[in-house]
Protein backbone atom coordinates (compact mmCIF):
# COMPACT_ATOMS: atom_id res chain seq x y z
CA UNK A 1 149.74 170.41 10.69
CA UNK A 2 149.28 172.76 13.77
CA UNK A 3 147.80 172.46 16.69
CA UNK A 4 146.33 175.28 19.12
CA UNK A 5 146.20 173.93 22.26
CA UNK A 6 145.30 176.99 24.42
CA UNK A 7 147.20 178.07 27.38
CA UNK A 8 146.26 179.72 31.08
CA UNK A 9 142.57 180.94 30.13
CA UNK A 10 142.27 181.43 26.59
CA UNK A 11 139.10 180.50 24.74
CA UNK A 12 139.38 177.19 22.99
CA UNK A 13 139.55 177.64 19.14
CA UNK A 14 136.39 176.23 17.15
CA UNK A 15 136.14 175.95 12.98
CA UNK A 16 135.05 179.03 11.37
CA UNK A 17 132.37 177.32 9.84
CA UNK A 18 131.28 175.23 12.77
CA UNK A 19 131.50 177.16 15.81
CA UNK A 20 129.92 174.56 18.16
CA UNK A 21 132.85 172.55 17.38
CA UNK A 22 136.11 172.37 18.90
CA UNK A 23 139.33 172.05 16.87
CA UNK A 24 143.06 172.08 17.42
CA UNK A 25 143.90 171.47 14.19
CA UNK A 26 145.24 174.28 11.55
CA UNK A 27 144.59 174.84 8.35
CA UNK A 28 148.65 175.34 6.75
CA UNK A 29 147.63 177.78 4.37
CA UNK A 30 145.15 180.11 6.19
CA UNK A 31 146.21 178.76 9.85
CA UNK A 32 142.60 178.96 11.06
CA UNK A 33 140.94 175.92 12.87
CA UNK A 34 139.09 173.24 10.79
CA UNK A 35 137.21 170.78 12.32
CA UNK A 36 137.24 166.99 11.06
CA UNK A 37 135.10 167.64 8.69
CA UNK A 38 136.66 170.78 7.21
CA UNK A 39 139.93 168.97 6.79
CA UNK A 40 141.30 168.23 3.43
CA UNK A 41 144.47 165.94 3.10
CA UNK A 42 147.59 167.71 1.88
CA UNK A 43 151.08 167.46 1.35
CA UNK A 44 152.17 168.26 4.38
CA UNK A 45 149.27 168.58 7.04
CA UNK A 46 145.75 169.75 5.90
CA UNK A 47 144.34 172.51 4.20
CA UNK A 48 140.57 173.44 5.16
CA UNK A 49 137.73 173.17 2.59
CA UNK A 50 137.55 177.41 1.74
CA UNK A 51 141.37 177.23 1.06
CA UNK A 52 141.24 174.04 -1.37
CA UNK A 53 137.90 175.78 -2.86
CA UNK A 54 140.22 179.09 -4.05
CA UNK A 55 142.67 177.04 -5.05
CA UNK A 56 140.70 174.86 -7.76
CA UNK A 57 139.34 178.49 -8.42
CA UNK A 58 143.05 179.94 -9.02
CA UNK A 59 144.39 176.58 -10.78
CA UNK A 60 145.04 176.98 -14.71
CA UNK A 61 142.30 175.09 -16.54
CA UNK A 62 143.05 171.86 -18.28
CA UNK A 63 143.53 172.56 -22.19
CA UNK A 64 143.94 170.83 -25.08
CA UNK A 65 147.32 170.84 -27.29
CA UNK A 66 145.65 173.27 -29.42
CA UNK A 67 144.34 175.55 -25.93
CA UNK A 68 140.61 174.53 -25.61
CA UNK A 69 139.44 174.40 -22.32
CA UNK A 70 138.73 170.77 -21.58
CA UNK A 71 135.13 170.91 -20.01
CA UNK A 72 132.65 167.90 -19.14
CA UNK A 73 133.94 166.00 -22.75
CA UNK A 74 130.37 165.83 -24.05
CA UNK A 75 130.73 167.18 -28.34
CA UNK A 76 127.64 169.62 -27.95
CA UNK A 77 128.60 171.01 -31.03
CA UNK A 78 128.71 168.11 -32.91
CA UNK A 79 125.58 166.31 -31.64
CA UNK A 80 124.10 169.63 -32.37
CA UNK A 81 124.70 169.31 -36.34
CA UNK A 82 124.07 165.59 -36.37
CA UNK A 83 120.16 166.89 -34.45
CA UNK A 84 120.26 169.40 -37.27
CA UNK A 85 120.83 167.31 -40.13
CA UNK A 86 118.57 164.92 -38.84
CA UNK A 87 115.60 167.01 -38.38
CA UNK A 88 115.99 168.59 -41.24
CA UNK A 89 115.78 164.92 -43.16
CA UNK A 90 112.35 164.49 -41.41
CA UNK A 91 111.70 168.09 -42.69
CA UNK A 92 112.02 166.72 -46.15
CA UNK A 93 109.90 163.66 -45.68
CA UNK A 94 107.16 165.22 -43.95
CA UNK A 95 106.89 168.76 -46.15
CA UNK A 96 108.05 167.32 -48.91
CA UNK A 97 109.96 169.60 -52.20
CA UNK A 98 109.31 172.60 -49.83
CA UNK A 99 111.70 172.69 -47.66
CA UNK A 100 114.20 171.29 -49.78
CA UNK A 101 113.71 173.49 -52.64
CA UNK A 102 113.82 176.14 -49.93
CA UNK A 103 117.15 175.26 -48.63
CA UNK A 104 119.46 173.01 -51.49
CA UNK A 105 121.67 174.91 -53.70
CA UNK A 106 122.41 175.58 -57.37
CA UNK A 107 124.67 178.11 -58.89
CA UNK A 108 121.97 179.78 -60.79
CA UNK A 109 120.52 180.47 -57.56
CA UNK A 110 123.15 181.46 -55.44
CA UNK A 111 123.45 185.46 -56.33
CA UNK A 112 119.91 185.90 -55.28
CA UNK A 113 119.33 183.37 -52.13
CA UNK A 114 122.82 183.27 -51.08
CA UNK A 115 121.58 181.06 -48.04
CA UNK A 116 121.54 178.30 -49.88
CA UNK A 117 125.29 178.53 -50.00
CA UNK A 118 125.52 177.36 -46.20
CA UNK A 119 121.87 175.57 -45.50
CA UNK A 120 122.11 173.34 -48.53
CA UNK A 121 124.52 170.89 -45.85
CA UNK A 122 121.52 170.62 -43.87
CA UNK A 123 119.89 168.40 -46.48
CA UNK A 124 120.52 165.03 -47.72
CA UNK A 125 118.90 162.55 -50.66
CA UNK A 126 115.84 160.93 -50.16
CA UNK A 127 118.40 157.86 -50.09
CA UNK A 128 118.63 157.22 -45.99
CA UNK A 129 122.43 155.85 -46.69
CA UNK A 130 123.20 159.46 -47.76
CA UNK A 131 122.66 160.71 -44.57
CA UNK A 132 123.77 157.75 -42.43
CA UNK A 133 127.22 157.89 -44.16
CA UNK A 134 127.32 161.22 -43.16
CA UNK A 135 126.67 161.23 -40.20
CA UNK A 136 128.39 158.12 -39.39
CA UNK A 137 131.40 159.77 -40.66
CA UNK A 138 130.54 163.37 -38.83
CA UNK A 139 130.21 161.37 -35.27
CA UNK A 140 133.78 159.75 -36.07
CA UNK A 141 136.28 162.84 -36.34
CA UNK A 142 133.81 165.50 -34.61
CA UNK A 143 133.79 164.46 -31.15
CA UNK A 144 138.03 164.58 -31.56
CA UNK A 145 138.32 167.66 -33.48
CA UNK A 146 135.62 169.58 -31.02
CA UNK A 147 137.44 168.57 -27.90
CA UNK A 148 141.16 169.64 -29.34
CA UNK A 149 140.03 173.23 -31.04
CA UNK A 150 136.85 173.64 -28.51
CA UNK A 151 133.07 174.39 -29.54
CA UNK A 152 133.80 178.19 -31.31
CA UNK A 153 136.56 177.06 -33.76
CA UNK A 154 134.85 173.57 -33.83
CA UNK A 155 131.58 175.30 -35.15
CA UNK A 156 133.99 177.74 -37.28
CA UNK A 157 135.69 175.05 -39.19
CA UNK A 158 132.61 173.07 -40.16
CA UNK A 159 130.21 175.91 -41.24
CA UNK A 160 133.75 177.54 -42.86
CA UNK A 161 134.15 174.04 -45.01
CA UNK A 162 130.26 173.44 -45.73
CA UNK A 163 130.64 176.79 -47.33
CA UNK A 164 133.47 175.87 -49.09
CA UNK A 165 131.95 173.32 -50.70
CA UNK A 166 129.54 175.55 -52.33
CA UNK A 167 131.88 178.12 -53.61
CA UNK A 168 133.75 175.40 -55.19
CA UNK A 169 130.81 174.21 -57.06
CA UNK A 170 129.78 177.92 -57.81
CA UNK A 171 133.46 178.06 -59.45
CA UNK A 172 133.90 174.75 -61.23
CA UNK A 173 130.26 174.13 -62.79
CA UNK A 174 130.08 175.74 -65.92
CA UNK A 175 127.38 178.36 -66.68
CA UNK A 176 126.82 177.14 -70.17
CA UNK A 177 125.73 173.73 -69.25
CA UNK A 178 122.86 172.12 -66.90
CA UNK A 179 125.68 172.68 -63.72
CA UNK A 180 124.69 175.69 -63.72
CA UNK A 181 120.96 174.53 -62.73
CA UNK A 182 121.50 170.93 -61.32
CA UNK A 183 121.18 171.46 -57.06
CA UNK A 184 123.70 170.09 -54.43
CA UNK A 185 122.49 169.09 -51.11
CA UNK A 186 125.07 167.06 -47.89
CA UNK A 187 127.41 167.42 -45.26
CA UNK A 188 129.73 165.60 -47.27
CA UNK A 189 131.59 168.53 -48.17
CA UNK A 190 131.86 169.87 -44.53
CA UNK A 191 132.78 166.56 -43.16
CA UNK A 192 135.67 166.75 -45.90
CA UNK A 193 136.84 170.08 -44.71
CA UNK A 194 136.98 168.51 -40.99
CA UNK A 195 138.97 165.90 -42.19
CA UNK A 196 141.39 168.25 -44.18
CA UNK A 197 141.88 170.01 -40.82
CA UNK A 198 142.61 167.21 -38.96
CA UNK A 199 145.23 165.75 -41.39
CA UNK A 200 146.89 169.34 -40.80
CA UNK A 201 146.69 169.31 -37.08
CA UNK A 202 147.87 165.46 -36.68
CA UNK A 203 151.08 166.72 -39.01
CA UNK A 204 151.32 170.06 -36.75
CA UNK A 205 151.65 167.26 -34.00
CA UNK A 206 153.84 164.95 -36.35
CA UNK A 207 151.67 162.14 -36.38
CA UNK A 208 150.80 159.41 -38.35
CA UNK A 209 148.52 160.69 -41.44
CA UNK A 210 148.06 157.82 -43.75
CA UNK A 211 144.97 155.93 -42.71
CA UNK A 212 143.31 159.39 -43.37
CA UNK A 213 145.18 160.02 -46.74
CA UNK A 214 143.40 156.70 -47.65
CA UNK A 215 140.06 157.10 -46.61
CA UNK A 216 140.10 160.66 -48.16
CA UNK A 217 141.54 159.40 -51.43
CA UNK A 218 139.29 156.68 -51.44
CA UNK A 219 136.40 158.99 -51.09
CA UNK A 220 137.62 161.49 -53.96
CA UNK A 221 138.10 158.68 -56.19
CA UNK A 222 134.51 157.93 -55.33
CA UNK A 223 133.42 161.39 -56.69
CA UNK A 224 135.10 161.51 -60.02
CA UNK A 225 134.17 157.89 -61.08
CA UNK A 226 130.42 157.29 -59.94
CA UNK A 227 127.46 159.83 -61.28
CA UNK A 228 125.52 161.85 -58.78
CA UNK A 229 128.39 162.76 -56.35
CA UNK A 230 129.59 166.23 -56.55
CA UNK A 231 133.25 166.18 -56.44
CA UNK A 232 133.52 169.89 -56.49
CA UNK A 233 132.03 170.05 -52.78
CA UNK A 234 134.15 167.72 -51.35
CA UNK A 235 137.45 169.03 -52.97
CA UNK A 236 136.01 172.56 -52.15
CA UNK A 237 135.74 171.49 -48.68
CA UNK A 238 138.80 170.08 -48.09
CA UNK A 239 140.77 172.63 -48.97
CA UNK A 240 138.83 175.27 -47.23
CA UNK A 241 138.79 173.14 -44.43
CA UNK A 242 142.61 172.35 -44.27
CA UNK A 243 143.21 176.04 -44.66
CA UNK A 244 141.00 176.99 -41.66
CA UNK A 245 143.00 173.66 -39.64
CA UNK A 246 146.08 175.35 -40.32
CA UNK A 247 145.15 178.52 -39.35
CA UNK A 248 144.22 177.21 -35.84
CA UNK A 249 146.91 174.71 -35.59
CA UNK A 250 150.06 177.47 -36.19
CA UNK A 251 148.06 180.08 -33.96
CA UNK A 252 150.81 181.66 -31.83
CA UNK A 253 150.14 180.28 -28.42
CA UNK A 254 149.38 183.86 -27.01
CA UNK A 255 147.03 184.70 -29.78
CA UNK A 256 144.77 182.08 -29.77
CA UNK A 257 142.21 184.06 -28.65
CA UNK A 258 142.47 186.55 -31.20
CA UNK A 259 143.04 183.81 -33.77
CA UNK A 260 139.61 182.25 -33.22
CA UNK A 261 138.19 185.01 -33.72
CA UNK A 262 140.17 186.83 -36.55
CA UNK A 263 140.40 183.00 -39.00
CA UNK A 264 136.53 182.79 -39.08
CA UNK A 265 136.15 186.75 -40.04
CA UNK A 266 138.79 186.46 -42.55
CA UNK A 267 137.48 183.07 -43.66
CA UNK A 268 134.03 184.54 -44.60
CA UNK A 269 135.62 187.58 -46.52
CA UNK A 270 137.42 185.57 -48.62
CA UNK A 271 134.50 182.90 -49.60
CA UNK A 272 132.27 185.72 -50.44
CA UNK A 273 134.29 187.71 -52.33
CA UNK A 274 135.07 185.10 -54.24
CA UNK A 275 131.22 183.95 -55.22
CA UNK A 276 130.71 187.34 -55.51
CA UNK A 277 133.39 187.69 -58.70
CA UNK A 278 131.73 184.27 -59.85
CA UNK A 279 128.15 185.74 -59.89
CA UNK A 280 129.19 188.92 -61.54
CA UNK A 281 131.55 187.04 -64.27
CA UNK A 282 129.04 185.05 -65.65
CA UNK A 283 126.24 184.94 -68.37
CA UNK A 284 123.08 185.48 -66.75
CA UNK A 285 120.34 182.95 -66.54
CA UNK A 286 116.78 185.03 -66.46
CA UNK A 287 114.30 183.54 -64.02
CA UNK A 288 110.60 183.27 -65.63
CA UNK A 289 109.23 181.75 -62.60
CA UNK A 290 107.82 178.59 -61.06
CA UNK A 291 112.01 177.49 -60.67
CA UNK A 292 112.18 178.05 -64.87
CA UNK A 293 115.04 179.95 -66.11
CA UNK A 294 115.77 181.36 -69.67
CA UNK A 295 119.53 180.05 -70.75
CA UNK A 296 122.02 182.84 -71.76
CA UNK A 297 123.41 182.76 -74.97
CA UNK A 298 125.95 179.85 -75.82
CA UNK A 299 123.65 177.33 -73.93
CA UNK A 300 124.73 174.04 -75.03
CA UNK A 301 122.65 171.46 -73.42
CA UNK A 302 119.77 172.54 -74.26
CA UNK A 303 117.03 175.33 -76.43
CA UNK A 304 114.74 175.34 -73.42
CA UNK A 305 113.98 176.59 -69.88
CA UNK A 306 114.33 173.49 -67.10
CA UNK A 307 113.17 173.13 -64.29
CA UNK A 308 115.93 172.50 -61.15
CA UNK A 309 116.63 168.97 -61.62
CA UNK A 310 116.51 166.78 -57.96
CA UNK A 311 121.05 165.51 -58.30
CA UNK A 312 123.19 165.10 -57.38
CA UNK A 313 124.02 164.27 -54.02
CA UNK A 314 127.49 164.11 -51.99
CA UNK A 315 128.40 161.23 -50.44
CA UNK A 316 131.18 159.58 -48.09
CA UNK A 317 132.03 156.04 -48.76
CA UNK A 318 131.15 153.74 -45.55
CA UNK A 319 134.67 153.49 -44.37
CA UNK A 320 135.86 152.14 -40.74
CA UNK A 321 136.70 155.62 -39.33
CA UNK A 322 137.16 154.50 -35.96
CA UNK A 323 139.81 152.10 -36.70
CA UNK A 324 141.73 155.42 -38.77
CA UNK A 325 140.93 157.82 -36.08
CA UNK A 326 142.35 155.26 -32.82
CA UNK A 327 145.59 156.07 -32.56
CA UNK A 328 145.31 159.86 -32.65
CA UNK A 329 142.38 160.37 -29.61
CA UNK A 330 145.54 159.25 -27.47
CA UNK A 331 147.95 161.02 -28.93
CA UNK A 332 147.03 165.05 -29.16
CA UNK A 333 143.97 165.67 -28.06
CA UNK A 334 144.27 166.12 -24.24
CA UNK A 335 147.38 168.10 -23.55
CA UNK A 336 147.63 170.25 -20.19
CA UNK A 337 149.68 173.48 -21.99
């Protein structure tokens, strides 16, 4: 701390900011008055308020172990897709088979309406546990995974894994049977990529992984034993989803940047070129209108046209994620790197 105590005539000094105010008092970085008010408490002495204001300016932002910029905490993102989801729901109740037949997706469909391929996550059964569950699940790892890869590769990941899931059912159903026809509509298989990338990330950060191996285990078990649940989607978007995780977890610290914008690119390349070689590998199924569709050749379910049947549906088993995710919000998701 300084103090100007003038000498023979010289003016007294006043604060910059209040001139009608007297002050002997220095600031120790700038050395110009500050009056009481002015004065900010410092290591040694006091710094005045324009001099602390440049320095929040000038300080390195608070990051994540993965470099997202921690802001006000609130998951935008994720509250986002949960207001999506759930508008969409009341979409389906209030128009009815319009919007859904507008948005879910089959394979026979996805070559000309390749939309469906992404908005098809948007919907959910007419079941309200369908959506709950995945929502319930959404809200438990979203909020963790938004605030340790930040809103862009947040958003990335779960539209990178929802698509995913479609490409694996576009590769897996078989042309020759009702797959080929039968429409899948959830989250389920975006919430599974999320997951994948956060059993990458907690083993980038060499933590504990098994509560997660067992709810995801649990769950795929789920889709290979009980009708209606499309296994492909969720195995689809797991692996997508673990792919993209790694991706941002090994980023090179300097790159990260670049990285988050360079994984997404590459990510959709590589989905649509590979529904791309499905659609152009297969028999073709000839639309006749009306959602009717004349069966190639080798068609063994059936001699007839049908029309896109209303199953199955993805779903999450109800699963105490908050007890599976506790131990990791305090382990790497706040990091000042």
């Amino acid at each position: 701390m300084s103090d100007n105590v003038p000498t023979g005539g010289a003016a007294a000094p006043v604060c910059p900011r209040h001139p009608d105010r007297v002050s002997y008092v220095s600031c120790q970085r700038c050395g110009r008055p500050a009056c009481t008010e002015c004065q900010r408490p410092a290591a040694v002495g006091v710094h005045c308020v324009d001099c602390v204001a440049e320095q929040a300016r000038n300080a390195p932002a608070a990051r994540s172990a993965l470099g997202a910029r921690l802001g006000d905490g609130r998951p935008v993102v994720t509250l986002t897709l949960i207001a999506l989801c759930v508008v969409s729901y009341v979409l389906q109740w209030a128009v009815g088979d319009a919007w859904t037949s507008l948005l879910e997706m089959a394979p026979v469909l996805g070559a000309s309406e390749p939309w469906r391929l992404l908005t098809a996550a948007f919907l959910h059964a007419n079941n309200p546990a369908h959506i709950v569950l995945n929502m319930v699940a959404l809200w438990s790892v979203g909020p963790v995974l938004e605030q340790m890869l930040g809103r862009g590769r947040f958003l990335s990941l779960y539209l990178l894994s929802a698509f995913g899931g479609s490409a694996a059912v576009v590769w897996l159903a078989d042309p020759l049977t009702m797959e080929w026809i039968t429409p899948v509509r959830g989250a389920s298989g975006a919430v599974f990529g999320l997951f994948g990338a956060f059993v990458v990330i907690l083993r980038r950060f060499s933590r504990d992984a098994s509560q997660i191996y067992a709810v995801l285990g649990l769950n795929l078990v789920i889709g290979f034993v009980v009708p209606g649940i499309s296994w492909q989607a969720h195995v689809g978007g797991f692996v997508v989803g673990a792919a993209v995780g790694a991706a941002f977890a090994y980023a090179p610290r300097e790159r990260r940047h670049l990285w988050a914008f360079v994984v997404p690119v590459v990510g959709i390349i590589v989905l649509v070129a590979a529904v791309s070689v499905r659609f152009a590998t297969v028999p073709t199924w000839t639309p006749v209108g009306g959602g009717l569709f004349i069966p190639p050749d080798g068609f063994t379910d059936a001699s007839v046209s049908h029309v896109l049947d209303e199953e199955p549906v993805d779903n999450l088993a109800l699963t105490p994620f908050s007890t599976v995710l506790h131990s990791v919000t305090h382990s790497c998701g706040t990091t000042d790197v």
